[in-house]
Protein backbone atom coordinates (compact mmCIF):
# COMPACT_ATOMS: atom_id res chain seq x y z
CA UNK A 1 155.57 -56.42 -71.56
CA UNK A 2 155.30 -59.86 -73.15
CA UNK A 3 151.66 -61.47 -72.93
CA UNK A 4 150.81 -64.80 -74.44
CA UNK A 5 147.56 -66.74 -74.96
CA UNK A 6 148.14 -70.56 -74.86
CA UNK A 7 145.64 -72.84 -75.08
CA UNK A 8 147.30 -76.10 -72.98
CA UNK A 9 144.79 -78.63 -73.68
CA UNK A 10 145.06 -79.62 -70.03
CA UNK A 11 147.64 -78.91 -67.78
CA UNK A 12 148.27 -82.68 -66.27
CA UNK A 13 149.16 -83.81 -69.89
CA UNK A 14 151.33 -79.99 -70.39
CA UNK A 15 153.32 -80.43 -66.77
CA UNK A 16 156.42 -80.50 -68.22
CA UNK A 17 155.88 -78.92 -71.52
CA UNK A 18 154.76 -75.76 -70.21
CA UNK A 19 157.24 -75.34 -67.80
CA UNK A 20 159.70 -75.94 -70.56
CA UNK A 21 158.37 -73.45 -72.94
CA UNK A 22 158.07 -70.33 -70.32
CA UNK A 23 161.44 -70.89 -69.51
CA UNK A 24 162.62 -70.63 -73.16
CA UNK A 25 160.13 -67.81 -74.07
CA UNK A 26 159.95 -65.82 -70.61
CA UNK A 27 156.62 -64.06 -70.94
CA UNK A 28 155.47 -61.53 -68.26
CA UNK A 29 151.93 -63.16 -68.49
CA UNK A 30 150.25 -65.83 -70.15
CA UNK A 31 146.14 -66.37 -69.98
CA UNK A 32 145.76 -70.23 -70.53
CA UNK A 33 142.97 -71.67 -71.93
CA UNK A 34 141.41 -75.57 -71.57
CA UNK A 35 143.32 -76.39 -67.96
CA UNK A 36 141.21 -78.88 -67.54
CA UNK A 37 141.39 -78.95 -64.31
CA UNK A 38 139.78 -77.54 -60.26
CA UNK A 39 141.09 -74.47 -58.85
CA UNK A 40 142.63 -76.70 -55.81
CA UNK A 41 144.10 -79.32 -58.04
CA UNK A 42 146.30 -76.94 -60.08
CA UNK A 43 149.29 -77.55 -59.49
CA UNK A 44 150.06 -73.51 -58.75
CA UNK A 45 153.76 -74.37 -56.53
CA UNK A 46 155.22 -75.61 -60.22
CA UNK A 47 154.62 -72.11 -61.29
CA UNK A 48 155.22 -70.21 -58.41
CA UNK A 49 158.45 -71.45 -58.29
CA UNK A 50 158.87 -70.22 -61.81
CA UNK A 51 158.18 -66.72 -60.19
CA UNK A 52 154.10 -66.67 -61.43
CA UNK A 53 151.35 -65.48 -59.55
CA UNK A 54 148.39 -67.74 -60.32
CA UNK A 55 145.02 -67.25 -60.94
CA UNK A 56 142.69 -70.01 -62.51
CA UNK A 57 138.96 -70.13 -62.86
CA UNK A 58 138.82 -73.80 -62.81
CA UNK A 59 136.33 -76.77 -63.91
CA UNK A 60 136.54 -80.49 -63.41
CA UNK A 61 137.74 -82.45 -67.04
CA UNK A 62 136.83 -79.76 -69.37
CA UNK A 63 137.42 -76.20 -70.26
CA UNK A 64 139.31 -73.69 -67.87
CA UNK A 65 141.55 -70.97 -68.12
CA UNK A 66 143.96 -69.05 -65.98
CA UNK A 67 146.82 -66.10 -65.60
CA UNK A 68 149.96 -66.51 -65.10
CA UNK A 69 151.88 -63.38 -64.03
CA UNK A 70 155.39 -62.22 -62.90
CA UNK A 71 153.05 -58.94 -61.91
CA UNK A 72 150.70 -58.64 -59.41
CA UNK A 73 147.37 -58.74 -60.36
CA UNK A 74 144.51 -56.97 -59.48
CA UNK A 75 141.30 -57.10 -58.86
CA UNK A 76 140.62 -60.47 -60.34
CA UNK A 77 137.36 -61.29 -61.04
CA UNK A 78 135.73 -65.17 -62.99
CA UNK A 79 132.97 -65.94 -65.38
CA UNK A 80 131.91 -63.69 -68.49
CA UNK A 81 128.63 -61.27 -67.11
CA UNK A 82 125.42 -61.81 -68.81
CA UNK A 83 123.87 -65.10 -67.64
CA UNK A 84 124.79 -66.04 -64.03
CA UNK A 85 122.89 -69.90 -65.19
CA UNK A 86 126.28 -70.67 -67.06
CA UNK A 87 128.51 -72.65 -65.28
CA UNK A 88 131.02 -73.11 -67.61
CA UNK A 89 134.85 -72.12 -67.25
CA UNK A 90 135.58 -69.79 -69.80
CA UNK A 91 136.29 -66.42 -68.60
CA UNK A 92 138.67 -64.62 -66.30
CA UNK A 93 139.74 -60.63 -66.04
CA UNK A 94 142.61 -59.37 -64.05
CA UNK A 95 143.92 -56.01 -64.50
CA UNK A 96 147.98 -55.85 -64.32
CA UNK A 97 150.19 -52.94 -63.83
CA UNK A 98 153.25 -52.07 -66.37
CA UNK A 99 156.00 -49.34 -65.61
CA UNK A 100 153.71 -46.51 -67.37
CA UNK A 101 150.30 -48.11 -68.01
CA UNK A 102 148.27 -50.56 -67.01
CA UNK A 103 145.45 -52.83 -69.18
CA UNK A 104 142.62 -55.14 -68.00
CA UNK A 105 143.57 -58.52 -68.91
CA UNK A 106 140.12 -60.46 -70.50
CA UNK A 107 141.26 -64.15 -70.78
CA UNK A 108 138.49 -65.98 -73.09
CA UNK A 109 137.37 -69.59 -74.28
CA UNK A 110 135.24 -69.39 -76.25
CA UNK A 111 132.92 -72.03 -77.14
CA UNK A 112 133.29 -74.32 -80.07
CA UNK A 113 129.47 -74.62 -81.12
CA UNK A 114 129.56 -77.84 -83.10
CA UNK A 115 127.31 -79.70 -83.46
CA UNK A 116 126.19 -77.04 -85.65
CA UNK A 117 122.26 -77.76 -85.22
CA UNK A 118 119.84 -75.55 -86.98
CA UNK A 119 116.19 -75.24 -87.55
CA UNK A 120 114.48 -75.71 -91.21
CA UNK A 121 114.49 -71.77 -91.26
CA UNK A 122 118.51 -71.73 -90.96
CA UNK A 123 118.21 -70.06 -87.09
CA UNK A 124 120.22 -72.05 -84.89
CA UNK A 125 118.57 -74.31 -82.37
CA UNK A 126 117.55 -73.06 -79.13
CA UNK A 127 119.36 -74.72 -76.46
CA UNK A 128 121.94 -76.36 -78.39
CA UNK A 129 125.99 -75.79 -79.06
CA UNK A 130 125.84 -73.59 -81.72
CA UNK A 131 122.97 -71.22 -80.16
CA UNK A 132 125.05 -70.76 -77.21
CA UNK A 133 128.73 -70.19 -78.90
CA UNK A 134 126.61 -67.04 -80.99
CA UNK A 135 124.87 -66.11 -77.71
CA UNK A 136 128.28 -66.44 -75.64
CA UNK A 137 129.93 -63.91 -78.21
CA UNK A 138 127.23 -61.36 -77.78
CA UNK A 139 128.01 -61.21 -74.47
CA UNK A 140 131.92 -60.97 -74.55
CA UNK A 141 130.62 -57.90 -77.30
CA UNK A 142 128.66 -56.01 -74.40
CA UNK A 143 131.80 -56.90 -71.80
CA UNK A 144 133.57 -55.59 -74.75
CA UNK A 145 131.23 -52.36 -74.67
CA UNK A 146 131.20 -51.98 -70.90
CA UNK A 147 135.12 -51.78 -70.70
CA UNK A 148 134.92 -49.27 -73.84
CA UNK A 149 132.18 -47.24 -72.24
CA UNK A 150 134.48 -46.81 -69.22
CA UNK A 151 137.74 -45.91 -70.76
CA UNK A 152 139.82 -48.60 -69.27
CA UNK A 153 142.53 -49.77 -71.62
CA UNK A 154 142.01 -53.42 -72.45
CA UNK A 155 142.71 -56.93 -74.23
CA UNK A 156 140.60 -59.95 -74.86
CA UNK A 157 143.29 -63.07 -75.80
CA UNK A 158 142.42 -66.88 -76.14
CA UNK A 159 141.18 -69.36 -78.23
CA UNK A 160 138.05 -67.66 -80.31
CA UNK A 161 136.92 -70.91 -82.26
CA UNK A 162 136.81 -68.64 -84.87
CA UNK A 163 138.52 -68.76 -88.21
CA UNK A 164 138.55 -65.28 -89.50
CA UNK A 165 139.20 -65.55 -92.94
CA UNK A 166 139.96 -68.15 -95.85
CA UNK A 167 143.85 -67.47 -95.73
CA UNK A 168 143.85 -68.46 -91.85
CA UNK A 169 142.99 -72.17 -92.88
CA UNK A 170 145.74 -74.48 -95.21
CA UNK A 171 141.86 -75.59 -96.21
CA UNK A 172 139.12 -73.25 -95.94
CA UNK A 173 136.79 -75.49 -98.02
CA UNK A 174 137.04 -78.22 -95.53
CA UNK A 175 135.57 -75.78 -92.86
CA UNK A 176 132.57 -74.61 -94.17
CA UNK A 177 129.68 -75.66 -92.59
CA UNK A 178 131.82 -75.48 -89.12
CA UNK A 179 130.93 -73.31 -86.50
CA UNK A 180 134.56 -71.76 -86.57
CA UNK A 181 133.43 -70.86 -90.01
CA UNK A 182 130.00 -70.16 -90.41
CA UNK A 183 128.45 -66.90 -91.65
CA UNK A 184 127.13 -66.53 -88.00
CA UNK A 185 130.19 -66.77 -86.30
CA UNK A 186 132.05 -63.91 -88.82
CA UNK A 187 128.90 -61.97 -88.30
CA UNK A 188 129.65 -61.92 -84.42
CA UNK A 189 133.75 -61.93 -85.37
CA UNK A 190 132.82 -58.67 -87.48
CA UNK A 191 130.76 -56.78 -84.50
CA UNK A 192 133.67 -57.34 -82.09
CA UNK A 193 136.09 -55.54 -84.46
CA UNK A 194 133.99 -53.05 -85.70
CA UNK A 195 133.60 -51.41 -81.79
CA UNK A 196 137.00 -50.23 -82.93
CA UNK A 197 139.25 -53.55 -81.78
CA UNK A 198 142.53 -54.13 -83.05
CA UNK A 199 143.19 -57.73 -84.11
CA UNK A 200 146.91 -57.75 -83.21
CA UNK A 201 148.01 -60.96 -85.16
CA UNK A 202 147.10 -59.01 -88.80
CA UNK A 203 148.29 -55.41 -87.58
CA UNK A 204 151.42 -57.04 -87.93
CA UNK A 205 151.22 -59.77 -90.38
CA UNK A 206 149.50 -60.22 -93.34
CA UNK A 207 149.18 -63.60 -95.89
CA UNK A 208 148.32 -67.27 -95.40
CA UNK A 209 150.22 -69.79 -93.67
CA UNK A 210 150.14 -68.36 -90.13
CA UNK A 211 148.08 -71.32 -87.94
CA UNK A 212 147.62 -71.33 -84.03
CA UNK A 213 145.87 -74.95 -84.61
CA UNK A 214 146.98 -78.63 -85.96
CA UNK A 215 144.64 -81.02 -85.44
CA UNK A 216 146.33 -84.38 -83.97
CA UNK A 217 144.70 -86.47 -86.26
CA UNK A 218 145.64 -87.51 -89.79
CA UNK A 219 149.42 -85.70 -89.63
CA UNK A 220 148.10 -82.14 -89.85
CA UNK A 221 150.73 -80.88 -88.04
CA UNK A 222 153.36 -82.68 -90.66
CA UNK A 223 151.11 -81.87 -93.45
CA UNK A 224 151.08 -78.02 -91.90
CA UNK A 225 147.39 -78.16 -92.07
CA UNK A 226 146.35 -76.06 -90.17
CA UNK A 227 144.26 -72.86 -89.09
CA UNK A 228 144.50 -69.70 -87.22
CA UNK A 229 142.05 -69.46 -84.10
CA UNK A 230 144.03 -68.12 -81.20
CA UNK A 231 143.29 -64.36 -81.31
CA UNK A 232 144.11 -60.82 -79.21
CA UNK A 233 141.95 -58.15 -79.60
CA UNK A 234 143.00 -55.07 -78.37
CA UNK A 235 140.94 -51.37 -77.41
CA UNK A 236 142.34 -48.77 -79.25
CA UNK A 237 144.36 -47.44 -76.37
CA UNK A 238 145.95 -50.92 -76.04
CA UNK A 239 146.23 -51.01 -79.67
CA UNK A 240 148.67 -47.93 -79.55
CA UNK A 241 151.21 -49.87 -77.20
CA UNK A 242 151.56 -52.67 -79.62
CA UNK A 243 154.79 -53.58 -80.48
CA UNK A 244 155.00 -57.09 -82.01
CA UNK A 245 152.42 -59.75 -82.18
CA UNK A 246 153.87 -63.23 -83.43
CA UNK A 247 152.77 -67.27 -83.04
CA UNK A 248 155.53 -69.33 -81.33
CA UNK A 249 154.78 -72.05 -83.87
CA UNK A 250 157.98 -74.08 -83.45
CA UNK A 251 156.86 -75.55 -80.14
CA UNK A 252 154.15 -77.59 -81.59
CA UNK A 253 157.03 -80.12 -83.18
CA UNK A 254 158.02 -80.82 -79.34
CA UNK A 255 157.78 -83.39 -77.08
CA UNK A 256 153.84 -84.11 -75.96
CA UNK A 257 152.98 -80.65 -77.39
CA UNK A 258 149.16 -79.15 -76.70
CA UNK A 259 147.30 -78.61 -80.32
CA UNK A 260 147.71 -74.75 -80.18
CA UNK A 261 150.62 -72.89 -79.83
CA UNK A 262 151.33 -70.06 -77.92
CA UNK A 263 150.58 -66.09 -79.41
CA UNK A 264 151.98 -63.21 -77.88
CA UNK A 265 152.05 -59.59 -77.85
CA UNK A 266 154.39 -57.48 -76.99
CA UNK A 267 152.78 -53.92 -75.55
CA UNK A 268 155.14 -50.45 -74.16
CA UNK A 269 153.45 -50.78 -71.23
């Protein structure tokens, strides 16, 4: 089963892009990130017709994310657990059934956190971007937990704002100081992984040069400057299934392409 993570930096803008690239790739599902865009303005029909079910957790202008599926899928359910005052559009599960197996499909966005603002100790500041990126990951960490705790085989895909590393930026020096960069943010990248997740991407692939991201300012995407920040992390029983993880890079040189590019997995399921 092929599953992609594509954040589409808003689907009105990616209506014929998108179309266009699941016809050439044929996925089996792909979580979208940044739809940008209600639940009743999606335009679901274009993707229906494409043979997708549809489910999107949906916010007006900003952030978003959705599934689309050639599977049924079950038991849907929107918004990351932990703090029911956060009304932002980041988080969807669906669980989807393969021939042999089925996994519980965690579709993230997670939140940039810049402005970086911290206090004179170096703690970030209550109430502001960066505090809630860090507090946003501890929670996807104890959904992370909950999902371990009961056995059931899983994934969490979509744009992390995280750069893991210094080889998954052309210019790591240029990013420190960024929230996808900071100390913090490894620290919480680190605690994900070390409950025994499988970051699919490196499993397969190792060395620089491998970006998800090109900025659309000041030719990055000519220049190749670029970094890596579209991520699946997989439970160790998911982690078994992989096959192939790659980063349909090529699509980014299209016509009105989103920032990101598509990654995908391919699991025996």
């Amino acid at each position: 089963m092929k599953i992609a993570t594509f954040n589409i930096n808003g689907i009105k803008a990616r209506i014929n892009a998108l179309p266009d690239w699941l016809d050439s790739a044929q996925p089996d599902v792909v979580l979208m990130q940044e739809i940008k865009s209600v639940d009743e303005a999606f335009p679901r029909e274009v993707f229906e017709d494409l043979g997708y079910n549809v489910e999107v957790h949906g916010q007006k202008s900003f952030n978003g994310v959705g599934i689309l599926s050639k599977l049924p899928l079950e038991d849907v359910t929107r918004g990351l657990p932990g703090d029911e005052g956060d009304e932002q559009a980041r988080y969807i599960e669906a669980t989807v059934v393969g021939d042999h197996h089925s996994v519980r499909l965690c579709g993230l966005y997670l939140p940039n956190g810049n402005p970086v603002e911290l206090e004179p100790d170096g703690s970030p500041v209550a109430g502001g971007k960066y505090a809630y990126k860090l507090a946003w990951m501890d929670r996807l960490r104890a959904r992370a937990q909950e999902l371990l705790a009961e056995e059931t085989p899983f994934l969490m895909a979509g744009d992390y704002n995280i750069i893991p590393q210094a080889e998954d930026a052309a210019k790591p020096e240029s990013w420190v100081g960024d929230a996808l960069y900071r100390p913090e943010s490894h620290d919480k990248w680190r605690q994900l992984l070390n409950l025994g997740l499988t970051e699919a991407f490196r499993a397969r692939t190792q060395g620089p040069d491998h970006y998800s991201f090109w900025d659309y300012q000041a030719g990055a995407w000519n220049r190749n400057n670029g970094i890596r920040i579209d991520h699946f992390l997989l439970c160790p029983y998911t982690a078994d299934l992989l096959r192939d993880c790659q980063i349909d890079k090529e699509i980014r040189g299209f016509d009105k392409p989103s920032d990101h590019v598509p990654v995908w997995v391919d699991l025996a399921l």
